[in-house]
C-alpha atoms as a PDB file:
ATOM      1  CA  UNK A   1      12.890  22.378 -23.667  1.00  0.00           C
ATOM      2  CA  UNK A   2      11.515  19.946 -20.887  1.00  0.00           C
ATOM      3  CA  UNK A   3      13.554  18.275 -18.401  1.00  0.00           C
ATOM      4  CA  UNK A   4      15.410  14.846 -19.737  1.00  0.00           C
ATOM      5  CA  UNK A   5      13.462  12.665 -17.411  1.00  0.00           C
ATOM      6  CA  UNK A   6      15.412  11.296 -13.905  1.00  0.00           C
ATOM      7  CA  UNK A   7      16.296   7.192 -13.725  1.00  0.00           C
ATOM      8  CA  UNK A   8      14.590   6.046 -11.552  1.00  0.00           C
ATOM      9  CA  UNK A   9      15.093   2.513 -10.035  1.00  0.00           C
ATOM     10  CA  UNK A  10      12.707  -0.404 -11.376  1.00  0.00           C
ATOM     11  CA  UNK A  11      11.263  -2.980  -9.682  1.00  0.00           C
ATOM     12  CA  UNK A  12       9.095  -6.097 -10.355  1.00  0.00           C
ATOM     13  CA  UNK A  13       5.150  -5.469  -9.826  1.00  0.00           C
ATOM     14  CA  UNK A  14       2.819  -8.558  -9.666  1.00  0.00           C
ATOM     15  CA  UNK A  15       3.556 -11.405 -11.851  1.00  0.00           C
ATOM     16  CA  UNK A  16       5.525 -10.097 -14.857  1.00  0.00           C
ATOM     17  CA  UNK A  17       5.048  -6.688 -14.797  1.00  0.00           C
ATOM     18  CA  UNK A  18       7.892  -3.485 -13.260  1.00  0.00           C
ATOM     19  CA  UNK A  19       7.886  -0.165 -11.894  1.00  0.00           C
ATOM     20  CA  UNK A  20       9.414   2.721 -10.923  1.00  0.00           C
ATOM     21  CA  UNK A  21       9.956   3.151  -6.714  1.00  0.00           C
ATOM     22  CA  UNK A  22       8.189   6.199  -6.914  1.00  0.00           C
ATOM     23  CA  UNK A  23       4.309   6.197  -7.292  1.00  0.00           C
ATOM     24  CA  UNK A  24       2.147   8.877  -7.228  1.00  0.00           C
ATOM     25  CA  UNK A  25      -1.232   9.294  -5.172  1.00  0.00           C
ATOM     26  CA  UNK A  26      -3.638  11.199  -6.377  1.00  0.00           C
ATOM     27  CA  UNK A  27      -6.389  11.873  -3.652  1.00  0.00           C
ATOM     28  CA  UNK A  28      -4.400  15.411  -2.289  1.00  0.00           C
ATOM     29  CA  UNK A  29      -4.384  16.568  -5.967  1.00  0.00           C
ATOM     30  CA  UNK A  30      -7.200  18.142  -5.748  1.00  0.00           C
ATOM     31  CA  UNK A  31      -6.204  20.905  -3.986  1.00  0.00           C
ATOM     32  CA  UNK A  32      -4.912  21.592  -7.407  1.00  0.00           C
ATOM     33  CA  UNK A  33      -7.975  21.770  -9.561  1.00  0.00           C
ATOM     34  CA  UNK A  34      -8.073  20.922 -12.825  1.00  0.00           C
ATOM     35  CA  UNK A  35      -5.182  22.388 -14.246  1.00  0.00           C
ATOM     36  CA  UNK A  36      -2.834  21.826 -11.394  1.00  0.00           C
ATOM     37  CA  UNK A  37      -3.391  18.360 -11.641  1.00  0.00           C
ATOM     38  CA  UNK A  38      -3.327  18.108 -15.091  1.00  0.00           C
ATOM     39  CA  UNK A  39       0.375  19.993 -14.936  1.00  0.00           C
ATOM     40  CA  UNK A  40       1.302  17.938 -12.017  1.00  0.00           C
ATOM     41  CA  UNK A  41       0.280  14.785 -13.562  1.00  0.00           C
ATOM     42  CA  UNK A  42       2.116  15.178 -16.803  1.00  0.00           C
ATOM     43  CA  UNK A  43       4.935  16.128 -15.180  1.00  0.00           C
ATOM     44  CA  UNK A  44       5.274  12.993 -12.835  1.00  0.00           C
ATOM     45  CA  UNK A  45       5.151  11.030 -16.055  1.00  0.00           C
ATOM     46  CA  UNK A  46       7.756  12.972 -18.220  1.00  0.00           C
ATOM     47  CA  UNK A  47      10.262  13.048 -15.190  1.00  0.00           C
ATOM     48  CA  UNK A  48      10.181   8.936 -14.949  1.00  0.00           C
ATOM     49  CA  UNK A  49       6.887   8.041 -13.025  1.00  0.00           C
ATOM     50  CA  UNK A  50       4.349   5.072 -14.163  1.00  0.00           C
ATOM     51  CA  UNK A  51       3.109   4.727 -11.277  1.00  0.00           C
ATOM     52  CA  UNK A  52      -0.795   5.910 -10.809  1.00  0.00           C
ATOM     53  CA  UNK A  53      -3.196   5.433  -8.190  1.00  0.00           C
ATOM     54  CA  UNK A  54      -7.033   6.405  -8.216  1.00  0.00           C
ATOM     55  CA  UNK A  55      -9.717   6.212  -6.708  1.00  0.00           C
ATOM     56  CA  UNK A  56     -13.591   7.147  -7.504  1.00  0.00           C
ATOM     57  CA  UNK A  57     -13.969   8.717  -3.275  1.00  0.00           C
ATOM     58  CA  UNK A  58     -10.767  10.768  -4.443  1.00  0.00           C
ATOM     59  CA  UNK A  59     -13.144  14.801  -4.366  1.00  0.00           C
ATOM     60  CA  UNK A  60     -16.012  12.805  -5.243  1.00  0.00           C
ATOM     61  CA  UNK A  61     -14.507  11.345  -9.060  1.00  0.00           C
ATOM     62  CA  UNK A  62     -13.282  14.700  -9.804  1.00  0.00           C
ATOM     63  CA  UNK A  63      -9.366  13.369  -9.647  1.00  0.00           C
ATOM     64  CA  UNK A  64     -10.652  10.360 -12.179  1.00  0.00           C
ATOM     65  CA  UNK A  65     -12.163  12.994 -14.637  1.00  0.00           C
ATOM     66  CA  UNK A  66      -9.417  14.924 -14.241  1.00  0.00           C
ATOM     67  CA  UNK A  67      -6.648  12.152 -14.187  1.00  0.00           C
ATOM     68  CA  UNK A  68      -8.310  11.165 -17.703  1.00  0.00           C
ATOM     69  CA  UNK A  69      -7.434  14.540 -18.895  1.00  0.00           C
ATOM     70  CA  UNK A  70      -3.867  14.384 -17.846  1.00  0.00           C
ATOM     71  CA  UNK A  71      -3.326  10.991 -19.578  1.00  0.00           C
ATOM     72  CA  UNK A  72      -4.648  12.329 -23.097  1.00  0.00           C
ATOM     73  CA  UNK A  73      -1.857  13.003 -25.806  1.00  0.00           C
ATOM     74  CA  UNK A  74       0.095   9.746 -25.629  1.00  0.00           C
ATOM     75  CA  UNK A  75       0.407  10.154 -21.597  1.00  0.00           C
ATOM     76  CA  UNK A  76      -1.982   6.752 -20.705  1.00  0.00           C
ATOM     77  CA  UNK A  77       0.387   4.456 -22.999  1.00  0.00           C
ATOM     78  CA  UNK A  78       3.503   5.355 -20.214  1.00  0.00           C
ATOM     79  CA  UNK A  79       1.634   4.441 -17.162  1.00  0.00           C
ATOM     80  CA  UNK A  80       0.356   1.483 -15.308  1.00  0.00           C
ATOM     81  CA  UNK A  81      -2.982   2.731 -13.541  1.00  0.00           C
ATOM     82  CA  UNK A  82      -3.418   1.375  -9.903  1.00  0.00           C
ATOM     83  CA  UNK A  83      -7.234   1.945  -9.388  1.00  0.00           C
ATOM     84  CA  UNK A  84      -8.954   1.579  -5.745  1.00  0.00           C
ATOM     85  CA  UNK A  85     -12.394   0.159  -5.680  1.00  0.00           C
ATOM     86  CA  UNK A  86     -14.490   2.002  -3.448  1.00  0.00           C
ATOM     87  CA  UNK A  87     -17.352  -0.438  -3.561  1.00  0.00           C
ATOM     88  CA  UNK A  88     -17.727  -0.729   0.610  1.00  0.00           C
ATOM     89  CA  UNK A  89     -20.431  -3.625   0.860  1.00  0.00           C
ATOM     90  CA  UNK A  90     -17.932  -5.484  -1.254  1.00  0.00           C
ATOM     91  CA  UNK A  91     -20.568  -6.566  -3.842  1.00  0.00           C
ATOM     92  CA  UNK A  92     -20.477  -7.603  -7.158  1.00  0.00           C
ATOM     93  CA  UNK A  93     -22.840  -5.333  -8.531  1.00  0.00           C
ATOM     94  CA  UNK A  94     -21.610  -1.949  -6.880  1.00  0.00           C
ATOM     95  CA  UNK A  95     -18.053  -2.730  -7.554  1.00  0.00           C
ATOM     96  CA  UNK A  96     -19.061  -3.411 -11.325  1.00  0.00           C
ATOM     97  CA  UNK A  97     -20.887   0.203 -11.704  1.00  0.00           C
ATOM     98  CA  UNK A  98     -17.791   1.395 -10.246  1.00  0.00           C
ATOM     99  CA  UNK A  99     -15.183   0.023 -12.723  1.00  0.00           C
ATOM    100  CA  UNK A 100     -17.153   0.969 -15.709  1.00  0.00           C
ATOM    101  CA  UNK A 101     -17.711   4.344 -14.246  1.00  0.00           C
ATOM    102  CA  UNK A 102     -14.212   4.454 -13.932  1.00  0.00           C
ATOM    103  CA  UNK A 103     -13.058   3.901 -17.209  1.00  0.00           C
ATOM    104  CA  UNK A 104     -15.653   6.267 -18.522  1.00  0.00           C
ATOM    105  CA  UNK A 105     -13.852   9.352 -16.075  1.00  0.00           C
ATOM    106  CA  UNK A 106     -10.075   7.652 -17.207  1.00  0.00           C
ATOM    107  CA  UNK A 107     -10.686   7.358 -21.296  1.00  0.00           C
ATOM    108  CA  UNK A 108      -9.506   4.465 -20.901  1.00  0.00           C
ATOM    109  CA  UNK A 109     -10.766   0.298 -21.214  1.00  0.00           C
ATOM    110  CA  UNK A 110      -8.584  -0.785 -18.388  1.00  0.00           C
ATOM    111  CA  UNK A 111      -6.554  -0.623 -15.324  1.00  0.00           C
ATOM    112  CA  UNK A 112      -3.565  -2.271 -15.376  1.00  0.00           C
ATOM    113  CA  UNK A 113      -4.143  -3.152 -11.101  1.00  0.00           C
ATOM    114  CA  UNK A 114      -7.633  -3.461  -9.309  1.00  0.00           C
ATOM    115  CA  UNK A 115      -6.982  -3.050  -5.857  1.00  0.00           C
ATOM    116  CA  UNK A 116     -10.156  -3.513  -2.936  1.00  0.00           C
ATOM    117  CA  UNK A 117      -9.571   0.014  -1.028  1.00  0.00           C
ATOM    118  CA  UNK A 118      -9.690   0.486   2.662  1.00  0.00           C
ATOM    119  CA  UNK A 119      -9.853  -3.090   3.899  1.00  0.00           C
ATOM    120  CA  UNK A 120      -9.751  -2.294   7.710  1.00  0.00           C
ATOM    121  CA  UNK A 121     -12.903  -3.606   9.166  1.00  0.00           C
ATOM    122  CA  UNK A 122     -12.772  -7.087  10.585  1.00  0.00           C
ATOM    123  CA  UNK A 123     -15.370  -8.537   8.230  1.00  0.00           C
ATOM    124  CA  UNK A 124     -14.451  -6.723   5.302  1.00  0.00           C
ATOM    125  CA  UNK A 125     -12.419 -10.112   4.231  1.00  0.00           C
ATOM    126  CA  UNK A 126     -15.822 -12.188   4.625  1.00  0.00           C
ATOM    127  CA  UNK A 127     -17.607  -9.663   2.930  1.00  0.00           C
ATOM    128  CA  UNK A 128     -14.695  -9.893  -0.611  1.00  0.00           C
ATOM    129  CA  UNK A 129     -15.537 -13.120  -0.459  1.00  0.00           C
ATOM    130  CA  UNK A 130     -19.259 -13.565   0.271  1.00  0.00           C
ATOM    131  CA  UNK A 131     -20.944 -10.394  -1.330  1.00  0.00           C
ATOM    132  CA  UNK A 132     -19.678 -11.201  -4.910  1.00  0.00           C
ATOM    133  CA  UNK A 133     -16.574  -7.799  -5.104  1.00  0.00           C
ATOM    134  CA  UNK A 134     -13.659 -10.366  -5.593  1.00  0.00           C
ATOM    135  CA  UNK A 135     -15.560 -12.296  -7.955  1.00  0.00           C
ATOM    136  CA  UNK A 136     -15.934  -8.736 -10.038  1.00  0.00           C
ATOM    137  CA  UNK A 137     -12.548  -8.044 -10.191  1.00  0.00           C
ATOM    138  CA  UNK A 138     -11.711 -11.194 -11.418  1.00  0.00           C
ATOM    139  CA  UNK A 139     -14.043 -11.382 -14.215  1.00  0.00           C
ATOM    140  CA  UNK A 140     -12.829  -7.535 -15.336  1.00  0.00           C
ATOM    141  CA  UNK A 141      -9.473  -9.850 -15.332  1.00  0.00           C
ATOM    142  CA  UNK A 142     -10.719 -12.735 -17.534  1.00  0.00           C
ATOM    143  CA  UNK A 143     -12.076 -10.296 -19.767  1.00  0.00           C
ATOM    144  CA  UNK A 144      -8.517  -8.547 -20.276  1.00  0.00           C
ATOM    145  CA  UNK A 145      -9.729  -5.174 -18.379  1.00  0.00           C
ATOM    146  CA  UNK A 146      -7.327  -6.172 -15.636  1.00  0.00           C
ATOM    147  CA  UNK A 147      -3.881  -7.517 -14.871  1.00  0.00           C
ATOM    148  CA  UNK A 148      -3.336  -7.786 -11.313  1.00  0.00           C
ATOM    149  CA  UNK A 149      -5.524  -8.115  -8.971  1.00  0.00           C
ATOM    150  CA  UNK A 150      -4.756  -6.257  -4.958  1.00  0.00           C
ATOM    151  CA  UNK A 151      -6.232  -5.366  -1.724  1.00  0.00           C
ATOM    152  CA  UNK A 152      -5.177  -2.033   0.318  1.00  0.00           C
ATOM    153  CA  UNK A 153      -5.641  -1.920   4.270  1.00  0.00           C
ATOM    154  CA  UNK A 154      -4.098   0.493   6.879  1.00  0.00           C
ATOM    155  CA  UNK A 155      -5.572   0.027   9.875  1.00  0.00           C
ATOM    156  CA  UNK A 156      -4.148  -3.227  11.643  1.00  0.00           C
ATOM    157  CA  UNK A 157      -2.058  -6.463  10.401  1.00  0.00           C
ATOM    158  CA  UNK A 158      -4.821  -8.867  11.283  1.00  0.00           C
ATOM    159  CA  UNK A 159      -6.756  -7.914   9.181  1.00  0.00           C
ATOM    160  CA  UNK A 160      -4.366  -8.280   6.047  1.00  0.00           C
ATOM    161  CA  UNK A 161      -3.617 -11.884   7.375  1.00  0.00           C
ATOM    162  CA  UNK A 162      -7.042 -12.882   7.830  1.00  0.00           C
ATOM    163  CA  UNK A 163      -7.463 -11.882   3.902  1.00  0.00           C
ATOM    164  CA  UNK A 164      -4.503 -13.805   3.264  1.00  0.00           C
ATOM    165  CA  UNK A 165      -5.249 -16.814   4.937  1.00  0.00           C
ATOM    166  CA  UNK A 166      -8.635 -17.287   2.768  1.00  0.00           C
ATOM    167  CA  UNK A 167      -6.033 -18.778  -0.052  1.00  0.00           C
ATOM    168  CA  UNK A 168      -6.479 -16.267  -3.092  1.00  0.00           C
ATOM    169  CA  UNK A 169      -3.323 -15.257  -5.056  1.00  0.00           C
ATOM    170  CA  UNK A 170      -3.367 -11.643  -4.799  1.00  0.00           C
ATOM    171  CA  UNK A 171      -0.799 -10.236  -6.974  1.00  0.00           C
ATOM    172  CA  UNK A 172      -0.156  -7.371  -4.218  1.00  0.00           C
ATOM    173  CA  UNK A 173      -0.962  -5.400  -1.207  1.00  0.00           C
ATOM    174  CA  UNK A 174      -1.050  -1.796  -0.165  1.00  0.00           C
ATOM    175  CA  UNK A 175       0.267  -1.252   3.378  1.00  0.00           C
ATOM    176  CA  UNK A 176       1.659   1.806   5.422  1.00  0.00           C
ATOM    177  CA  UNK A 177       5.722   1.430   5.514  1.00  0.00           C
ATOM    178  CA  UNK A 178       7.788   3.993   7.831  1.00  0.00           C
ATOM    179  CA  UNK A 179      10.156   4.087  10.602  1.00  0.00           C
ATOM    180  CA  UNK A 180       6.820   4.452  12.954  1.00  0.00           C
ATOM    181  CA  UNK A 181       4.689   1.325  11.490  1.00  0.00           C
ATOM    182  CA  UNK A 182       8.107  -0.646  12.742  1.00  0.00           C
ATOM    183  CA  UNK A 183       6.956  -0.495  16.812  1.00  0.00           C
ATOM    184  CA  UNK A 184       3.100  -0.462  16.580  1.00  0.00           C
ATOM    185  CA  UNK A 185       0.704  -2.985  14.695  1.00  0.00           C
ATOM    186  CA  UNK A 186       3.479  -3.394  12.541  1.00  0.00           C
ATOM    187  CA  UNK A 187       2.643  -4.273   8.973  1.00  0.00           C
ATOM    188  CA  UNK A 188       6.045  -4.459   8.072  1.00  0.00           C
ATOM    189  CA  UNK A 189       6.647  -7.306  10.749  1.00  0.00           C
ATOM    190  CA  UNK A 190       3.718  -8.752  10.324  1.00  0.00           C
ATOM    191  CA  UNK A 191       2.571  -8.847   6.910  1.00  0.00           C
ATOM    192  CA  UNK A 192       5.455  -7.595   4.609  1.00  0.00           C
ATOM    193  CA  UNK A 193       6.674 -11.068   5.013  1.00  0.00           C
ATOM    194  CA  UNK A 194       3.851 -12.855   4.627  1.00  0.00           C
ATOM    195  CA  UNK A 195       2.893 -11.203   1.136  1.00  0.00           C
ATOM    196  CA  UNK A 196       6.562 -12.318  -0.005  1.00  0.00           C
ATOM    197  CA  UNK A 197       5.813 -15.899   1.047  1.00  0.00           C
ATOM    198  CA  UNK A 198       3.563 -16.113  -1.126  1.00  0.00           C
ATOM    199  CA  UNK A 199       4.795 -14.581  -4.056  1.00  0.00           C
ATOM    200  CA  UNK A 200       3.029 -11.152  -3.846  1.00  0.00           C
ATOM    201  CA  UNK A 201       4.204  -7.406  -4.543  1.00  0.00           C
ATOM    202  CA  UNK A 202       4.064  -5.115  -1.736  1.00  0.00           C
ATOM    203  CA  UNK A 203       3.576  -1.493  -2.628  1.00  0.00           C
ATOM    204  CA  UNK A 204       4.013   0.764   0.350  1.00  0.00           C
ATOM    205  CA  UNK A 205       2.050   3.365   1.781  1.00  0.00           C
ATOM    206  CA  UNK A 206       2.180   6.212   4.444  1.00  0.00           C
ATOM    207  CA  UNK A 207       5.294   6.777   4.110  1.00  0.00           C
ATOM    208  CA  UNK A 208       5.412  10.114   6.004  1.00  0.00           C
ATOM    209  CA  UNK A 209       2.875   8.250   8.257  1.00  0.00           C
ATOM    210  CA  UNK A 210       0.175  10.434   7.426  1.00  0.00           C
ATOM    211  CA  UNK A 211       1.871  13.208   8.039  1.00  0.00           C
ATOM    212  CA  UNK A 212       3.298  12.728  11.573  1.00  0.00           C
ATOM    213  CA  UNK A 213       6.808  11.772  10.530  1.00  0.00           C
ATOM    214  CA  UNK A 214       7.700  15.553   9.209  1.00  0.00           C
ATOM    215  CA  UNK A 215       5.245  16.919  12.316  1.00  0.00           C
ATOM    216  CA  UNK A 216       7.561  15.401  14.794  1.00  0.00           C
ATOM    217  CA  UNK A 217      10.658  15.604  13.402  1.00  0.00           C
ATOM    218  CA  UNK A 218      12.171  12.490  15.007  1.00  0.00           C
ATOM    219  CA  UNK A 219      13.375  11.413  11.551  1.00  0.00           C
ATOM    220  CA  UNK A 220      13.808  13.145   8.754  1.00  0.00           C
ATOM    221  CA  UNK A 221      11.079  13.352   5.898  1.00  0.00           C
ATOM    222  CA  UNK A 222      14.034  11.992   3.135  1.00  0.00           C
ATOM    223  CA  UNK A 223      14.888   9.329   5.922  1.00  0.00           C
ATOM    224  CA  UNK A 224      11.487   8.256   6.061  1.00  0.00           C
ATOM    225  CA  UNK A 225      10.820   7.797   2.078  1.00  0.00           C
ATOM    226  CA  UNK A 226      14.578   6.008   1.963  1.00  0.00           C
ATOM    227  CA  UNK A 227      13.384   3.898   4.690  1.00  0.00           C
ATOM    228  CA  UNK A 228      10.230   2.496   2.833  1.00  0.00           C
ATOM    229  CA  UNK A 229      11.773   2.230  -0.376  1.00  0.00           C
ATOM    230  CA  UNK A 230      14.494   0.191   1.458  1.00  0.00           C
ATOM    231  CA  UNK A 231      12.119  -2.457   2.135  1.00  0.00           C
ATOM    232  CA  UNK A 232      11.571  -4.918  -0.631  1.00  0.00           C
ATOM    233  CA  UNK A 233       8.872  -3.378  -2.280  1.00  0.00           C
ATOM    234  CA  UNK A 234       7.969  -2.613  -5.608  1.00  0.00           C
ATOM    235  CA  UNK A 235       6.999   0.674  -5.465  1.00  0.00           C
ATOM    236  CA  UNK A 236       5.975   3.507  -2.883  1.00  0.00           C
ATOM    237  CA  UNK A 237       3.002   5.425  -3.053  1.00  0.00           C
ATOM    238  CA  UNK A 238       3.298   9.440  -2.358  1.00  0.00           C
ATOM    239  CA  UNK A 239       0.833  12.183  -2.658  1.00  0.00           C
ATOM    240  CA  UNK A 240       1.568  15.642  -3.541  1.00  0.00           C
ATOM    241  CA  UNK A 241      -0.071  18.634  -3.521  1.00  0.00           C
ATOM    242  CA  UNK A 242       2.012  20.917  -4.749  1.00  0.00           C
ATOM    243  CA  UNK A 243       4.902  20.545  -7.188  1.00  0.00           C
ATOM    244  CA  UNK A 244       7.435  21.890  -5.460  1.00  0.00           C
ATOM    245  CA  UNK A 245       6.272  18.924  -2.694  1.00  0.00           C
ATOM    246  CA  UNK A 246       6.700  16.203  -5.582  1.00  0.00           C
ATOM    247  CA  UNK A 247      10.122  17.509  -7.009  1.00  0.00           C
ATOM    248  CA  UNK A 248      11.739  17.265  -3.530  1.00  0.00           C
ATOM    249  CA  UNK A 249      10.476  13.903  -3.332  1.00  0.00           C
ATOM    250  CA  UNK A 250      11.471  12.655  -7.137  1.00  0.00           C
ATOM    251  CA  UNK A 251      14.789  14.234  -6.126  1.00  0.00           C
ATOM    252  CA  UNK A 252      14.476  11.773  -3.226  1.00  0.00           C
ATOM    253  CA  UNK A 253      14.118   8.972  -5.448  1.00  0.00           C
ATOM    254  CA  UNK A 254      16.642   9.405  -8.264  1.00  0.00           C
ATOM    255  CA  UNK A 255      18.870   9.722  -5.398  1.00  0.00           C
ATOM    256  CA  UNK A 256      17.907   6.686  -3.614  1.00  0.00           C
ATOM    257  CA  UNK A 257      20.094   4.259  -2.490  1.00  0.00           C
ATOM    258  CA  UNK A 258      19.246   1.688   0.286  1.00  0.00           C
ATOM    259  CA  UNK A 259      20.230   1.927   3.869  1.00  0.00           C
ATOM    260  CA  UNK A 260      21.448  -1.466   5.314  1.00  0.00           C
ATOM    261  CA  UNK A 261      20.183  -3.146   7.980  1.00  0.00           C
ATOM    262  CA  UNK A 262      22.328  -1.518  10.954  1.00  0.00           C
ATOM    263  CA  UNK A 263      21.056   1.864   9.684  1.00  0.00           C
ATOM    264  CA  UNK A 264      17.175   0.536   9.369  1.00  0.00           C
ATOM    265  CA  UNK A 265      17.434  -0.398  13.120  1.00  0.00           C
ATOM    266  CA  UNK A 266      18.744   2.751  13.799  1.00  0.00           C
ATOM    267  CA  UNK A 267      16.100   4.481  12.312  1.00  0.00           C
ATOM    268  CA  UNK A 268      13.528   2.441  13.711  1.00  0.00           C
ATOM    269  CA  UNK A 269      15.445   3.002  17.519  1.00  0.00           C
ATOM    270  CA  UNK A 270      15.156   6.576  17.228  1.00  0.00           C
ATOM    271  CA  UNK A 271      11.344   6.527  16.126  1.00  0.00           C
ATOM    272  CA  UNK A 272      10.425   3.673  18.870  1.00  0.00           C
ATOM    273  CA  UNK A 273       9.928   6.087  21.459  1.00  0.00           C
ATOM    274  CA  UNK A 274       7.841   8.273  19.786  1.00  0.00           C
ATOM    275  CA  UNK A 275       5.875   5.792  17.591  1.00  0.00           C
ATOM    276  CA  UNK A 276       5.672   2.563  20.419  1.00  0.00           C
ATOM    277  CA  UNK A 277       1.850   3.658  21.408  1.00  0.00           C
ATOM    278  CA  UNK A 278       0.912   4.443  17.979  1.00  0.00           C
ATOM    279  CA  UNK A 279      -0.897   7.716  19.258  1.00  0.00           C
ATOM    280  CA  UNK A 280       0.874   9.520  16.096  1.00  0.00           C
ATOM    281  CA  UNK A 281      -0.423   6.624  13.407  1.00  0.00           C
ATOM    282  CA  UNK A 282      -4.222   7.631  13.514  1.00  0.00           C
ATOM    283  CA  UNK A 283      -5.115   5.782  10.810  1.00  0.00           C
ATOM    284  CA  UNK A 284      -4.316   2.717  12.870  1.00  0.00           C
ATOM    285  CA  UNK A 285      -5.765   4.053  16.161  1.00  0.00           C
ATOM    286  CA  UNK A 286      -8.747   6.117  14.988  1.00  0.00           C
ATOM    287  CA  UNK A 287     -11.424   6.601  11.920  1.00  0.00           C
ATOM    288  CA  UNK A 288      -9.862  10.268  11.511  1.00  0.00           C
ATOM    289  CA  UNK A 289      -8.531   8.657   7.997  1.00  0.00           C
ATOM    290  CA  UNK A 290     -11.433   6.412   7.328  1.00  0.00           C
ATOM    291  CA  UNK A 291     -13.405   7.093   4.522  1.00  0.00           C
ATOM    292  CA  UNK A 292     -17.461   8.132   4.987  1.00  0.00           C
ATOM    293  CA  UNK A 293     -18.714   5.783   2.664  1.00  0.00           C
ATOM    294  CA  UNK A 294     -16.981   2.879   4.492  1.00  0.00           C
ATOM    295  CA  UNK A 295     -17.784   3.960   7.758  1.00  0.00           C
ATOM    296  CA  UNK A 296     -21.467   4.115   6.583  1.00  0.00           C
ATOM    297  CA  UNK A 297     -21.707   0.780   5.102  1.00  0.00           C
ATOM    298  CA  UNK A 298     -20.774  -0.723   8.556  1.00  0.00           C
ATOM    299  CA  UNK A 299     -23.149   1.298  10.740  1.00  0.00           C
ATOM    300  CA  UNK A 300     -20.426   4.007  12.116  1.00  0.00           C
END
């Protein structure tokens, strides 16, 4: 008999839509291959998970063919798909091919959230704008292929203002939330806020900044996650592979309950001497975690 699925807590995503806190990633499935992810996949969503998030770099579309597997048998009616466009010269016409290529891998003809992937280059906001990619997404939107419409940047705040500031009503943004991102660039400080001003969802990402947070044991790996999902956000983005990984950390969030603020600033106390350079956030302070194809299409 499968497990009864866990509770776990939901929260509002974009304008009229909810979630569960707990989303799953799916670039590190492919360590997994085919079946693995498949398994993995369909477990998420029986134990309480409808959160997805893809993207066509992810082992070169194989985690979109094989996510579209996964979500046969009554599994794609359960989950709200967050897919990241990968179309780096921000144009209309790439980021088109893209989406339709997309649903092709998914079986599907939609994504509930369209999210711009890897905004971290100062001119990437110019380039949403000018070179046609925001005006795709929000045709796929007009024609019902879309719901909500997002943007996903981890490399510094400025950059996530300076999209801001141009005056579209993005529904949400992706952005790394942990005890380290509190003392360096910090998109919590900086842009959490910002995104709630204006009505938007925040989803949160790195929680385990990239790794580093269980490396250097300052806090806890269960601290961490608590910490992020802590933060008003709708829902927390965490990649697994392996499923012992993801039960620990759906344990985590059937669990959850918040810290309040005395034990946030604690947290963020004990990580500030650590974390206050930001030499163990490399995908603020180095291209170690930028993708090739973006790195190409700005001359790196």
């Amino acid at each position: 008999m499968p497990k009864p699925p866990v509770i776990l807590e939901q929260r509002a995503l974009g304008r009229g839509g909810a979630v569960g806190i707990l989303g799953l990633g799916t670039r590190r499935l492919a360590a997994l291959g085919q079946q693995g992810t498949i398994r993995l996949v369909r477990e998420a969503i029986d134990q309480g998970v409808t959160l997805l998030e893809v993207a066509p770099e992810y082992d070169e579309g194989r985690c979109e063919r094989w996510l579209g597997l996964a979500l046969r048998d009554g599994y794609r009616e359960r989950v709200q798909l967050l897919w990241q466009c990968c179309a780096h010269l921000r144009d209309y016409k790439t980021a088109m091919q893209q989406f339709e290529t997309t649903l092709g891998h998914l079986r599907t003809d939609r994504v509930e959230c369209w999210s711009f992937h890897e905004v971290i280059y100062d001119n990437d906001p110019d380039w949403l704008y000018d070179h046609g990619g925001l005006d795709a997404a929000q045709e796929a939107r007009d024609q019902g292929r879309v719901r909500w419409i997002a943007f996903h940047g981890e490399k510094s705040p400025h950059i996530a203002l300076k999209l801001l500031a141009r005056g579209f009503a993005w529904d949400a943004v992706l952005m790394p939330l942990n005890p380290f991102d509190a003392t360096f660039r910090s998109f919590e400080r900086q842009v959490l806020p910002e995104v709630i001003r204006r009505g938007a969802t925040v989803i949160g990402t790195k929680p385990l900044a990239g790794g580093a947070i269980p490396a250097h044991k300052v806090v806890k790996a269960e601290e961490a996650l608590r910490y992020a999902w802590s933060l008003p956000v709708a829902s927390v983005l965490v990649g697994c592979d392996a499923a012992a990984a993801f039960r620990r950390t759906l344990k985590a969030a059937a669990g959850f309950k918040p810290f309040h603020a005395g034990e946030m600033d604690a947290l963020r106390q004990r990580a500030k001497a650590t974390a206050g350079d930001g030499r163990h956030e490399r995908y603020k302070t180095t291209q170690d975690f930028d993708g090739a194809a973006g790195r190409a299409a700005h001359g790196y």
